[in-house]
PDB file of N, CA and C in Angstrom:
ATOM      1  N   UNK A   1      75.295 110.489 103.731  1.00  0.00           N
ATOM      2  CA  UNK A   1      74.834 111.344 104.802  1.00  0.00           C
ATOM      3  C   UNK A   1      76.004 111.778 105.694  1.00  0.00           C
ATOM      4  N   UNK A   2      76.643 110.884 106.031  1.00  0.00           N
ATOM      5  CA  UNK A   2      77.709 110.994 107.139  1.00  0.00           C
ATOM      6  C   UNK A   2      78.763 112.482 106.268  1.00  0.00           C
ATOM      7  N   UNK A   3      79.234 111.947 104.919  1.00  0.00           N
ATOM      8  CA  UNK A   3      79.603 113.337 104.065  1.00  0.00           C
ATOM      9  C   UNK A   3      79.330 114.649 104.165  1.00  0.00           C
ATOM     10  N   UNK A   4      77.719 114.607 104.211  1.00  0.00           N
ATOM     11  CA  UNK A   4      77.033 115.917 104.438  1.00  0.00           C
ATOM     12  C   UNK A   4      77.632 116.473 105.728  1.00  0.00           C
ATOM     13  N   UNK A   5      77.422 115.477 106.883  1.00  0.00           N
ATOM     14  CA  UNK A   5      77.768 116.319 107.919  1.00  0.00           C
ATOM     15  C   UNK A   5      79.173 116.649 108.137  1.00  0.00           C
ATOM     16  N   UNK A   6      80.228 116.709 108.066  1.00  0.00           N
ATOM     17  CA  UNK A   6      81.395 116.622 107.708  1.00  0.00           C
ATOM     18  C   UNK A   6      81.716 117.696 106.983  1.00  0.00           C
ATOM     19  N   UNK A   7      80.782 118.358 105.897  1.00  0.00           N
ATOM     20  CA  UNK A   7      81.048 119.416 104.789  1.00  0.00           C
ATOM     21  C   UNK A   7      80.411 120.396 105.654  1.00  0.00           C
ATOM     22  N   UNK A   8      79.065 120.061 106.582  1.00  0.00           N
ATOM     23  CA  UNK A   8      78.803 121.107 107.471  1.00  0.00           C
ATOM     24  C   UNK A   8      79.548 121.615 108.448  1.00  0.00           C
ATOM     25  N   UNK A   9      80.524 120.839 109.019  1.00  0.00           N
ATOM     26  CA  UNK A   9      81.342 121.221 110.228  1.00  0.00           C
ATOM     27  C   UNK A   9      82.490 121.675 109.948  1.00  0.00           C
ATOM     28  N   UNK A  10      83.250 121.259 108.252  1.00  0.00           N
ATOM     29  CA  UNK A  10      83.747 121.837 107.633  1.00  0.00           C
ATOM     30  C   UNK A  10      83.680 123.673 107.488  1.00  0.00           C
ATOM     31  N   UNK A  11      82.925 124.085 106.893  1.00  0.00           N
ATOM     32  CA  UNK A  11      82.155 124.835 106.453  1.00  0.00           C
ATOM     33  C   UNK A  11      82.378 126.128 107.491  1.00  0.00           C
ATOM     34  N   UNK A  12      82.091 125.810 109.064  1.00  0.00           N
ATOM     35  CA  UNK A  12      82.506 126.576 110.130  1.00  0.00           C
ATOM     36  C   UNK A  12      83.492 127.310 110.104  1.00  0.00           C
ATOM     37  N   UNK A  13      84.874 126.840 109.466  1.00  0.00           N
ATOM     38  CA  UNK A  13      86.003 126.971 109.713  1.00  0.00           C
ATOM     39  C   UNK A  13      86.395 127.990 108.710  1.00  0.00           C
ATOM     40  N   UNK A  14      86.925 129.264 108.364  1.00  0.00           N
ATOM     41  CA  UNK A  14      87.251 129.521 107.330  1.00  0.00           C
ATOM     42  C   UNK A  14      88.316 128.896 106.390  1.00  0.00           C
ATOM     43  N   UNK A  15      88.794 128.769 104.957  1.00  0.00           N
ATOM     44  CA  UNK A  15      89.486 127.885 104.331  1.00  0.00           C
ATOM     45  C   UNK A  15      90.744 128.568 104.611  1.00  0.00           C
ATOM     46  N   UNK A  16      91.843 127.703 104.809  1.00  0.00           N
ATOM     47  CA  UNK A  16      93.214 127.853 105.379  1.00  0.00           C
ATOM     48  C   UNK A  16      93.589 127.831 106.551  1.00  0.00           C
ATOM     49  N   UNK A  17      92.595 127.675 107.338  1.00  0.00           N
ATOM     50  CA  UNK A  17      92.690 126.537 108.799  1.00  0.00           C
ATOM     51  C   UNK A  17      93.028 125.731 108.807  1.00  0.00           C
ATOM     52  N   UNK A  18      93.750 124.852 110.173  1.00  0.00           N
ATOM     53  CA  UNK A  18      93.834 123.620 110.626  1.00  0.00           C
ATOM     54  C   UNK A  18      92.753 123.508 110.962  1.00  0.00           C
ATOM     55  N   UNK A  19      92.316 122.093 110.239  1.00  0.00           N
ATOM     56  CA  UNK A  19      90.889 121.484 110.759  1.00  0.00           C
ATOM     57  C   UNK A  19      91.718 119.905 111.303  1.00  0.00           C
ATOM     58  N   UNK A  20      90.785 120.106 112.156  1.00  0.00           N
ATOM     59  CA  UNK A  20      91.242 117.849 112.708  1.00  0.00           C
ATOM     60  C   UNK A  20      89.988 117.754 112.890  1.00  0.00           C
ATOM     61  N   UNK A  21      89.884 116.494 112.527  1.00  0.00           N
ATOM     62  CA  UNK A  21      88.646 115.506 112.634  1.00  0.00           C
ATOM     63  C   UNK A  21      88.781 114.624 113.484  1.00  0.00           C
ATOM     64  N   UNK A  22      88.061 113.087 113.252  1.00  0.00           N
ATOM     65  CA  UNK A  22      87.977 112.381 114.087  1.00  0.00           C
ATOM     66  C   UNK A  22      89.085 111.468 114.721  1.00  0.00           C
ATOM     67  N   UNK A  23      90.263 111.849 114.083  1.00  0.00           N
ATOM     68  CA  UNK A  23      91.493 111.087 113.907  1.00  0.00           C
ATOM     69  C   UNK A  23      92.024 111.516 115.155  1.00  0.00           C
ATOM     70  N   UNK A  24      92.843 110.611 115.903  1.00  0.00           N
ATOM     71  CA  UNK A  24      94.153 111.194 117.114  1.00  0.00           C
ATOM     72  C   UNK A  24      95.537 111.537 115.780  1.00  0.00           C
ATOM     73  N   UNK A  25      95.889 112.533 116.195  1.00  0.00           N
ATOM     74  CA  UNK A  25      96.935 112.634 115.366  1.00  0.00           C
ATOM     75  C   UNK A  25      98.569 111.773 115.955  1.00  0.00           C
ATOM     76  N   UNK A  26      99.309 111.685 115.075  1.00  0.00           N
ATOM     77  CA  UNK A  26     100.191 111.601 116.037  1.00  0.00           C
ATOM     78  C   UNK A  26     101.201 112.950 116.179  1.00  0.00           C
ATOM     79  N   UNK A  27     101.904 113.351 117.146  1.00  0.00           N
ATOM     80  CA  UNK A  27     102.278 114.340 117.508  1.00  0.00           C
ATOM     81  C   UNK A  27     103.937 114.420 117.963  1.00  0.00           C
ATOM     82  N   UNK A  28     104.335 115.359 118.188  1.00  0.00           N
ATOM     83  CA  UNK A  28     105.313 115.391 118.390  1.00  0.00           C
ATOM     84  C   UNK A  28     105.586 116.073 120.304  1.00  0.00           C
ATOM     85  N   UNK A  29     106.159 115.779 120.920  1.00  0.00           N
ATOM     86  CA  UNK A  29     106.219 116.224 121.949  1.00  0.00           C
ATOM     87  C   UNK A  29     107.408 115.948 122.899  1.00  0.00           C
ATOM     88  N   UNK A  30     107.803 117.008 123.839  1.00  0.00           N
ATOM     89  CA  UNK A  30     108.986 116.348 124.214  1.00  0.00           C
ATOM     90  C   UNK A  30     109.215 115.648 125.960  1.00  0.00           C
ATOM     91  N   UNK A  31     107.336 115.307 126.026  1.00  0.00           N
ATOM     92  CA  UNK A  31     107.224 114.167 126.290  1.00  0.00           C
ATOM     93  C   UNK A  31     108.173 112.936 126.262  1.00  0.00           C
ATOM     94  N   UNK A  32     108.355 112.719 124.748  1.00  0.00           N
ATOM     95  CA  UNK A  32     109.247 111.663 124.345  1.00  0.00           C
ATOM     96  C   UNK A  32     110.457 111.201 124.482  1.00  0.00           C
ATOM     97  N   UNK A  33     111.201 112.410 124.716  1.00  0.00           N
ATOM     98  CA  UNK A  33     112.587 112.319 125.327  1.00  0.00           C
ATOM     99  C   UNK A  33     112.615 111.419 126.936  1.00  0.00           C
ATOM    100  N   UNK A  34     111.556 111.349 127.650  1.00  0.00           N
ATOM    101  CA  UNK A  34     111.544 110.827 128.804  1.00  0.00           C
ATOM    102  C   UNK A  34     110.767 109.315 128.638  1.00  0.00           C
ATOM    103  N   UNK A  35     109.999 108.836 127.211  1.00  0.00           N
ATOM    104  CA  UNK A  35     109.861 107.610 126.959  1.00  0.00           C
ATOM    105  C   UNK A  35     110.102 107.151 125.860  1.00  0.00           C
ATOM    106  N   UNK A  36     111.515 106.870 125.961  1.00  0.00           N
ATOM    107  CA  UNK A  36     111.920 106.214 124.577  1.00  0.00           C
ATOM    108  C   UNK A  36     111.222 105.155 123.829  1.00  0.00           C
ATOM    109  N   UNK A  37     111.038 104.538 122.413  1.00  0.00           N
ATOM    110  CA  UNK A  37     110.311 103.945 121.593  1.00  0.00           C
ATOM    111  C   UNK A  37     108.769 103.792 122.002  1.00  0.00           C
ATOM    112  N   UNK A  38     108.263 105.495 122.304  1.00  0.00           N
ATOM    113  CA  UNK A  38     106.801 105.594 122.197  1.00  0.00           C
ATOM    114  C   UNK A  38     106.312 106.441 121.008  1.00  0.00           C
ATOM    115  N   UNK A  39     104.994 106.584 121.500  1.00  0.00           N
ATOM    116  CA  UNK A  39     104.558 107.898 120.128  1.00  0.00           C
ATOM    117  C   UNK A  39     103.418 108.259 121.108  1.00  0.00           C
ATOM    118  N   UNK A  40     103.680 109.998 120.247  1.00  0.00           N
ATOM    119  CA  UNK A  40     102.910 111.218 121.170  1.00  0.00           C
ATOM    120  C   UNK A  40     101.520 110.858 120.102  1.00  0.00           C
ATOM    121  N   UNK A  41     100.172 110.512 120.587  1.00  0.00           N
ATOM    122  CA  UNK A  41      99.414 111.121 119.904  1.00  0.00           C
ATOM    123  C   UNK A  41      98.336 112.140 120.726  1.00  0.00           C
ATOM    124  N   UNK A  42      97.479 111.938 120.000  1.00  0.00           N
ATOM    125  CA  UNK A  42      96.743 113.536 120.598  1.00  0.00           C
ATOM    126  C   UNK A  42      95.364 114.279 119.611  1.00  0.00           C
ATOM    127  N   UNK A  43      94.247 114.382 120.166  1.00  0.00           N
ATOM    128  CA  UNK A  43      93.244 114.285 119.755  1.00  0.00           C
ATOM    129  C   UNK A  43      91.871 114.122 119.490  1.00  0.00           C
ATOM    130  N   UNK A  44      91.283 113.747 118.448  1.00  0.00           N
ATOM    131  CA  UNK A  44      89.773 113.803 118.265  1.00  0.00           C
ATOM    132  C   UNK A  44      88.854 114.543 119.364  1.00  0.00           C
ATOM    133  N   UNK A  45      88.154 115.625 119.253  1.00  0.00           N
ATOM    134  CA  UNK A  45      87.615 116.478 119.374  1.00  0.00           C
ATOM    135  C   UNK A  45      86.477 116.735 119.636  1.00  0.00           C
ATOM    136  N   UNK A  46      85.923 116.863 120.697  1.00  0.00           N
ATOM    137  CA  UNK A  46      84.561 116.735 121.381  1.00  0.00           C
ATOM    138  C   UNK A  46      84.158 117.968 120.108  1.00  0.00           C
ATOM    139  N   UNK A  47      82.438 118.226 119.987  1.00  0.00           N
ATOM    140  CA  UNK A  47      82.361 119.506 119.012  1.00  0.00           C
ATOM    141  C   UNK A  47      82.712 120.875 119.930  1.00  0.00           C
ATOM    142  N   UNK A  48      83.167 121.429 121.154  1.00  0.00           N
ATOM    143  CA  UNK A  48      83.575 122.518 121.784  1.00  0.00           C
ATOM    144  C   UNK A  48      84.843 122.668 120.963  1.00  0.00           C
ATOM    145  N   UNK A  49      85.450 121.779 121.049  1.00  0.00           N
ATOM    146  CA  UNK A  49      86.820 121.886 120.403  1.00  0.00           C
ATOM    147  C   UNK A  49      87.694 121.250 121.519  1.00  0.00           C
ATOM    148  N   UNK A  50      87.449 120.998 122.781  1.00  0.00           N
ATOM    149  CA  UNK A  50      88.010 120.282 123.749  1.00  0.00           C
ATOM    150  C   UNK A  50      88.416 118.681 122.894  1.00  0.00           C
ATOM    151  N   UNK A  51      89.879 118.572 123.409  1.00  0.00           N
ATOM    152  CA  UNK A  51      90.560 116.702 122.732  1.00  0.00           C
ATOM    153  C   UNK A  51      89.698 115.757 123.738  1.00  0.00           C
ATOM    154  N   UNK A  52      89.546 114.726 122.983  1.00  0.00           N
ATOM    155  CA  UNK A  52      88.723 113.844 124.033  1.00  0.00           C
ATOM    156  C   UNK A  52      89.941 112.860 124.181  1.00  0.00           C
ATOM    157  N   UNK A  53      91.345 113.123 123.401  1.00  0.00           N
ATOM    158  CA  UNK A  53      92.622 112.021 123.678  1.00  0.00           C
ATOM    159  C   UNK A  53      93.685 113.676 123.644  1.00  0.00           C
ATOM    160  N   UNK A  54      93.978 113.723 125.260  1.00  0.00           N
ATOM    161  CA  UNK A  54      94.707 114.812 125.293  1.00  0.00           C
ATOM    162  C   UNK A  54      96.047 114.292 125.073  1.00  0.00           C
ATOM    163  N   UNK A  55      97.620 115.150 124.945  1.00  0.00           N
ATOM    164  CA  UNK A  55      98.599 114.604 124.606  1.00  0.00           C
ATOM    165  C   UNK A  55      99.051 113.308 125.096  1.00  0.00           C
ATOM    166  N   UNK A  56      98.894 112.038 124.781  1.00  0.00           N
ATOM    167  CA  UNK A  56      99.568 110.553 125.882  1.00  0.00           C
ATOM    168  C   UNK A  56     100.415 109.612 124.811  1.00  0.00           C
ATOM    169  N   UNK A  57     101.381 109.842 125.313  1.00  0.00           N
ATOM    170  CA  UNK A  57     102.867 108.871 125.168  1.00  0.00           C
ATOM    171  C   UNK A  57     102.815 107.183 125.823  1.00  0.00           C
ATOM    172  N   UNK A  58     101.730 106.943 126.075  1.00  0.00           N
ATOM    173  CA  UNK A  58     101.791 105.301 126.806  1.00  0.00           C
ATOM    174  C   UNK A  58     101.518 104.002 125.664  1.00  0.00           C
ATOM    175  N   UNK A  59     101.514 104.430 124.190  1.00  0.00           N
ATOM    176  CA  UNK A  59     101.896 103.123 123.660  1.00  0.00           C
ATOM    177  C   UNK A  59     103.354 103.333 123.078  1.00  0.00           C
ATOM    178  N   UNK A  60     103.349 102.023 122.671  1.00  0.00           N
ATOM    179  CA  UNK A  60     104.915 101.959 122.125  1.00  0.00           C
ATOM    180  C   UNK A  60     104.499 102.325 120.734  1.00  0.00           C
ATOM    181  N   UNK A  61     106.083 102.771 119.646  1.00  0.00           N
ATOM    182  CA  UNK A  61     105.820 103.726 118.844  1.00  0.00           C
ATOM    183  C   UNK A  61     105.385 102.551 117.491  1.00  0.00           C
ATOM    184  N   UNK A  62     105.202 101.337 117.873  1.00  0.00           N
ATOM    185  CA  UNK A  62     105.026 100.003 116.582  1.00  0.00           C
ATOM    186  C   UNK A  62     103.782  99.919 116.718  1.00  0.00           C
ATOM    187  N   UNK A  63     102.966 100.732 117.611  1.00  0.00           N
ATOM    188  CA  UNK A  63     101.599 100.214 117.844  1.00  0.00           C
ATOM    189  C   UNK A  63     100.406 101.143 116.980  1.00  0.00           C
ATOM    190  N   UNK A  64      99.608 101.018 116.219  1.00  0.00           N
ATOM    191  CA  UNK A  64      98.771 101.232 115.371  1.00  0.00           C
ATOM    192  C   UNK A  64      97.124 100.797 116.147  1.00  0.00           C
ATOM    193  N   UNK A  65      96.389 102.257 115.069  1.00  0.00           N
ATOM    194  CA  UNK A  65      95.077 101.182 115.116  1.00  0.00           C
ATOM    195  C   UNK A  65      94.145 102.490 114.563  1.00  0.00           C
ATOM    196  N   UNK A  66      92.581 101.985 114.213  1.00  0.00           N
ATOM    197  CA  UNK A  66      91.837 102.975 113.229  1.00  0.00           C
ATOM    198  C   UNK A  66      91.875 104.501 113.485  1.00  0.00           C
ATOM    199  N   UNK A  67      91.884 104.379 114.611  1.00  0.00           N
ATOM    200  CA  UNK A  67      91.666 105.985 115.482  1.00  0.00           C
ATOM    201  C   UNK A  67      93.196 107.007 114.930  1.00  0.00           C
ATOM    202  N   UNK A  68      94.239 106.467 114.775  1.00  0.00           N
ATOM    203  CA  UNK A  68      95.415 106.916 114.335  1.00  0.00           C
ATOM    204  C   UNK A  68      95.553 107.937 113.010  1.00  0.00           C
ATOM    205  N   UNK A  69      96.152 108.926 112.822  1.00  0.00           N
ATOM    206  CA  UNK A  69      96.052 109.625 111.933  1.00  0.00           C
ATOM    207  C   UNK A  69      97.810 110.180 111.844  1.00  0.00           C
ATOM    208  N   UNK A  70      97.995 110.351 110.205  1.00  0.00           N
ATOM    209  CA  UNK A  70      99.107 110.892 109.845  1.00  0.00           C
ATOM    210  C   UNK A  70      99.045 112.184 109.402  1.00  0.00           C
ATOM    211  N   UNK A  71      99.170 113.039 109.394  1.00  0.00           N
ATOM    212  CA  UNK A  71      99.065 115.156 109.157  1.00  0.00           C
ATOM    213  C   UNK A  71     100.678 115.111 108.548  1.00  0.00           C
ATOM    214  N   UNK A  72     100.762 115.284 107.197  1.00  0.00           N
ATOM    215  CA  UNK A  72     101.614 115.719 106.710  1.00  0.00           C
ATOM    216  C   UNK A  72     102.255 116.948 106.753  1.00  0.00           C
ATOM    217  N   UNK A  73     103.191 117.570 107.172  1.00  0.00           N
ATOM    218  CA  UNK A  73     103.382 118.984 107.093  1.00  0.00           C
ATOM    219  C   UNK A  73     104.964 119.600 106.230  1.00  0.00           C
ATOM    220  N   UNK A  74     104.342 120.602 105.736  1.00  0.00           N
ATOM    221  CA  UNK A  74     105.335 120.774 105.054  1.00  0.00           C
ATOM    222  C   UNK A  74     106.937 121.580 106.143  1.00  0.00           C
ATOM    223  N   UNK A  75     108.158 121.507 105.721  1.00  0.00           N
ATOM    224  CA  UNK A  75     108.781 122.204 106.583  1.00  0.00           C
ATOM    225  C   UNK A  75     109.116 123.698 106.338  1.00  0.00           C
ATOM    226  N   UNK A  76     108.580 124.243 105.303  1.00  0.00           N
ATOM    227  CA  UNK A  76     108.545 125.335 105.077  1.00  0.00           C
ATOM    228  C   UNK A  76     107.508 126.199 106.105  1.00  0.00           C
ATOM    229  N   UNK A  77     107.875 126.871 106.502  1.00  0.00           N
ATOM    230  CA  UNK A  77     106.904 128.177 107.264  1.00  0.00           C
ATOM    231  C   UNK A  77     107.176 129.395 107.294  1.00  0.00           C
ATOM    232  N   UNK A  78     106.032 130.458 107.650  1.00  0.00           N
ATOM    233  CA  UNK A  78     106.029 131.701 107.435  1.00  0.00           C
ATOM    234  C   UNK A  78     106.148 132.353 108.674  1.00  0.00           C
ATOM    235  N   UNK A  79     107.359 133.526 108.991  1.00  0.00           N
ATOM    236  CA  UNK A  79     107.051 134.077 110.131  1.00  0.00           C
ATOM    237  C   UNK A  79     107.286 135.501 110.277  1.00  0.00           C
ATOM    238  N   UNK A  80     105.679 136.005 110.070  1.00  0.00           N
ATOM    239  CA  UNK A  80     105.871 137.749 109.781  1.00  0.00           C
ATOM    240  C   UNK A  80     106.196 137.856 108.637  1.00  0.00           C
ATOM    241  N   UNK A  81     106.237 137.012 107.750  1.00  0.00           N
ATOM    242  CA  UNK A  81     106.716 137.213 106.308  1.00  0.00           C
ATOM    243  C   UNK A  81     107.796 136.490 105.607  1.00  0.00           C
ATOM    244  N   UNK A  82     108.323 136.017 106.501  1.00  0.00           N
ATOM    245  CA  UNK A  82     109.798 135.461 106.094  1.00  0.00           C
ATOM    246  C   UNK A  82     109.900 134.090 106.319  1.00  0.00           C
ATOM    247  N   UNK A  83     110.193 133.471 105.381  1.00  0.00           N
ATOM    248  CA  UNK A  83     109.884 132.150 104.999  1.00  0.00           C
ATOM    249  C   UNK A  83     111.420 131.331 106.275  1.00  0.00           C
ATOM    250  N   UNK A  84     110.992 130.279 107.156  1.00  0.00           N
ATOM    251  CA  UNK A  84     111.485 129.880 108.290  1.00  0.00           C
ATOM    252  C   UNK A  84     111.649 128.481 107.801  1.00  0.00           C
ATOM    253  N   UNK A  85     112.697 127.245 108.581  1.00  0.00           N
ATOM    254  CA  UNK A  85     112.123 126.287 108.898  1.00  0.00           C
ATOM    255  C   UNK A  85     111.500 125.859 110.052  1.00  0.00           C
ATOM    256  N   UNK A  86     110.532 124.855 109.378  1.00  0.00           N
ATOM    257  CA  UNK A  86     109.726 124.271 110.626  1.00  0.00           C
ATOM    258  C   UNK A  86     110.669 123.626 111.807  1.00  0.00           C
ATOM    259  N   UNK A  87     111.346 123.131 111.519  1.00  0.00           N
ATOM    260  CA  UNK A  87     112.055 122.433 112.617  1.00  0.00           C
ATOM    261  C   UNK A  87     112.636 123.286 113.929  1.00  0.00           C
ATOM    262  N   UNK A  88     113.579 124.352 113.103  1.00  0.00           N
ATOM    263  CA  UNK A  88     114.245 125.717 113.916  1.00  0.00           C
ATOM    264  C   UNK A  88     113.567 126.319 114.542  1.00  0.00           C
ATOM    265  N   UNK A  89     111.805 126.301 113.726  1.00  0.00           N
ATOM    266  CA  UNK A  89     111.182 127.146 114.558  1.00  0.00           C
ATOM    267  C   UNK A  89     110.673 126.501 115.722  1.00  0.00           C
ATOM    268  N   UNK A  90     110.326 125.558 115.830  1.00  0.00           N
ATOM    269  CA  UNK A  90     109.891 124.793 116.824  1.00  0.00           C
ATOM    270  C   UNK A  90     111.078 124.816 117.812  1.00  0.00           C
ATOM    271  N   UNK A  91     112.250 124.763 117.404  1.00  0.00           N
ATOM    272  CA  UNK A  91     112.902 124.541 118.896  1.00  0.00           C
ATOM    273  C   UNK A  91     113.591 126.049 119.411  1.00  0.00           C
ATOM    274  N   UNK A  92     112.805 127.390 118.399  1.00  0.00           N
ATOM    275  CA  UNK A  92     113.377 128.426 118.492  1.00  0.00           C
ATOM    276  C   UNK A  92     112.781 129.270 119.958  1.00  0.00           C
ATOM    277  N   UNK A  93     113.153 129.467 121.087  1.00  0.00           N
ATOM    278  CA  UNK A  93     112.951 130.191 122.425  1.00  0.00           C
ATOM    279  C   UNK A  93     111.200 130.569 122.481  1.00  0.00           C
ATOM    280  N   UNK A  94     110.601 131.224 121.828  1.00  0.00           N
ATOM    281  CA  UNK A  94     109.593 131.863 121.410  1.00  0.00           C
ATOM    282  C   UNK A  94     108.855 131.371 120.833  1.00  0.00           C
ATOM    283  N   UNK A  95     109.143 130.943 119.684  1.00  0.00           N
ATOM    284  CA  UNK A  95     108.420 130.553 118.229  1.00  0.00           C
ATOM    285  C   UNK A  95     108.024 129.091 118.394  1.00  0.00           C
ATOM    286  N   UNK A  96     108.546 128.292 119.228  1.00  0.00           N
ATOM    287  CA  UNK A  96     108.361 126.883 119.554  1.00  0.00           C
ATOM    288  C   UNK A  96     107.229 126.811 120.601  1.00  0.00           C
ATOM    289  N   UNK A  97     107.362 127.667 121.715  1.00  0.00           N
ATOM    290  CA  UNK A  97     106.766 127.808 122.410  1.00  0.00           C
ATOM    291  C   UNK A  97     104.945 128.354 122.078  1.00  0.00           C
ATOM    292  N   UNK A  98     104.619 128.618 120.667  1.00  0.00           N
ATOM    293  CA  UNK A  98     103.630 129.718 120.436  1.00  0.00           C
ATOM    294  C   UNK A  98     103.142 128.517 119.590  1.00  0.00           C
ATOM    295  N   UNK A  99     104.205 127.659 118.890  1.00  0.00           N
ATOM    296  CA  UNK A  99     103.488 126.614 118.157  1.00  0.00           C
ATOM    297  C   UNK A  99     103.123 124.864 118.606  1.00  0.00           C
ATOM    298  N   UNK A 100     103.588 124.975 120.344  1.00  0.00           N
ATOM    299  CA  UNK A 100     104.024 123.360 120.832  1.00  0.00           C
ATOM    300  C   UNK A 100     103.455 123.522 122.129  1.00  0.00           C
ATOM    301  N   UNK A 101     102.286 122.696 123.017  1.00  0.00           N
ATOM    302  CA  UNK A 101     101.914 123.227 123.922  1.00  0.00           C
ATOM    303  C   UNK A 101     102.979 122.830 125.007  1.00  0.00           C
ATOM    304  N   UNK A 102     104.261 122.107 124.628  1.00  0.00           N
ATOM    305  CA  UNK A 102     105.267 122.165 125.481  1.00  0.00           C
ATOM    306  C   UNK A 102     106.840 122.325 125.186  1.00  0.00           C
ATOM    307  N   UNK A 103     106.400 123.352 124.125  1.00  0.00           N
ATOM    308  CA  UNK A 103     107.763 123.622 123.256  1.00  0.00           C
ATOM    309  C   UNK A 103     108.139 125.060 124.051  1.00  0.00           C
ATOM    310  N   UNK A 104     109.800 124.851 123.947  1.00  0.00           N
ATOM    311  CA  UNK A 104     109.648 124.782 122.564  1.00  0.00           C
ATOM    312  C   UNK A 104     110.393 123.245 122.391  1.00  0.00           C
ATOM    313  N   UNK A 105     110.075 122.747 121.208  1.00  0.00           N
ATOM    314  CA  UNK A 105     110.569 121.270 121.283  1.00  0.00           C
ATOM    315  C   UNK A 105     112.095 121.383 121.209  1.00  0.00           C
ATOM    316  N   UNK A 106     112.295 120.512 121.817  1.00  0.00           N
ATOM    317  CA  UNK A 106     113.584 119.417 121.753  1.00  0.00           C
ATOM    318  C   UNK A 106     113.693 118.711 120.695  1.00  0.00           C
ATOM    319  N   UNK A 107     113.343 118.222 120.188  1.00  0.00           N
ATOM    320  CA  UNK A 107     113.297 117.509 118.928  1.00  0.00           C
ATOM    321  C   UNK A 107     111.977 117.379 117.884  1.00  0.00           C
ATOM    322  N   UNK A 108     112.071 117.436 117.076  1.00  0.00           N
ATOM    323  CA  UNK A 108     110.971 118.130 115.949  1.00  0.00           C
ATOM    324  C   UNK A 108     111.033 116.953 114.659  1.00  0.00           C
ATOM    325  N   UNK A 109     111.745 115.620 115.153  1.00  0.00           N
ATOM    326  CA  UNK A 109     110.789 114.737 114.275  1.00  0.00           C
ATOM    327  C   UNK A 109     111.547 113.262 114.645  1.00  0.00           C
ATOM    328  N   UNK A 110     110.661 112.347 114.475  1.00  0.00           N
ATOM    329  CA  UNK A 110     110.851 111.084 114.733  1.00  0.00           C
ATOM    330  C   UNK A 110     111.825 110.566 114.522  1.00  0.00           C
ATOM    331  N   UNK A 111     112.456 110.985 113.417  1.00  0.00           N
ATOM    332  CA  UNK A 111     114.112 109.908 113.410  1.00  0.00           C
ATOM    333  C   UNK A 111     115.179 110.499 114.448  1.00  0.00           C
ATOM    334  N   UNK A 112     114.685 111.923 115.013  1.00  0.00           N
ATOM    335  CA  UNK A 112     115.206 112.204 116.099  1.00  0.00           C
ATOM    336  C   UNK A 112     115.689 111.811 117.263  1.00  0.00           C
ATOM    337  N   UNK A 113     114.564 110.725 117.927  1.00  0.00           N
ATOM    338  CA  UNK A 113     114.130 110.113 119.062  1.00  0.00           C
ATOM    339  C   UNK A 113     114.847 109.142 119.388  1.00  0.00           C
ATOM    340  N   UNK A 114     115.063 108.839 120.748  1.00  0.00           N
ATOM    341  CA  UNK A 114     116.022 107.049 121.098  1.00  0.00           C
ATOM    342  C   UNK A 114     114.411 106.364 120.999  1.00  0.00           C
ATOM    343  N   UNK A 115     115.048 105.584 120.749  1.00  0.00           N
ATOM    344  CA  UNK A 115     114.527 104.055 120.324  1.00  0.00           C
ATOM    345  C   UNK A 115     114.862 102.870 121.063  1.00  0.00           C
ATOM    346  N   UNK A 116     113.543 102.282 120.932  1.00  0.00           N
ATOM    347  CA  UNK A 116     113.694 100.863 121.744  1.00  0.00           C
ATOM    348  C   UNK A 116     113.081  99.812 120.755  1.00  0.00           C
ATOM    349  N   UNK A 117     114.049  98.702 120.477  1.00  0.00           N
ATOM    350  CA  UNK A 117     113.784  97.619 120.281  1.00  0.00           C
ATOM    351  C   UNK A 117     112.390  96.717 120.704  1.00  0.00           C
ATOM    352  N   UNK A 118     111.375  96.618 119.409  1.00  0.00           N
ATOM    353  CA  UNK A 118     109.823  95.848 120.593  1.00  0.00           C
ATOM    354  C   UNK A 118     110.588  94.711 121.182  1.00  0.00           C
TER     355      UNK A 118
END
């Protein structure tokens, strides 16, 4: 049953959307630069589409648990036609800014980040 509904809310979306579900993702943000050895997550989704876990950096980045979600992405992207990287684009003036609600990022992936020892 729980399936069914899931394929229904699915279904809403046309195919080749970002869909998120019930998961907090984890995220990237440059948040992080100001708390070293955390993690951005961000997420799960009232049905409006409002996050019911808006962007928060307050655990440390070793900390886990069910609600957590990994979103693979590829670094290839398209812009206007012309095949970009993800990374450049994210920290590109414009293009970061259109894809990061506080980009454009500073840093665009985790091995990026200072680190703290738990």
């Amino acid at each position: 049953q729980h399936h069914a509904i899931i394929e229904e809310q699915r279904a809403r979306a046309p195919l080749g959307w970002l869909v998120a579900g019930h998961k907090k993702d984890v995220v990237l943000t440059n948040r992080l630069l100001e708390r070293p050895g955390r993690v951005g997550i961000y997420g799960w989704h009232y049905p409006d589409g409002k996050p019911i876990q808006p962007v928060y950096t307050g655990h440390v980045d070793w900390y886990v648990d069910y609600s957590h979600g990994i979103r693979l992405v590829s670094r290839r992207c398209w812009i206007n036609g012309t095949e970009a990287d993800l990374g450049e684009t994210l920290r590109h003036p414009v293009h970061g800014k259109a894809l990061a609600s506080d980009g454009p990022l500073k840093l665009t992936s985790y091995a990026e980040r200072p680190t703290v020892s738990p």
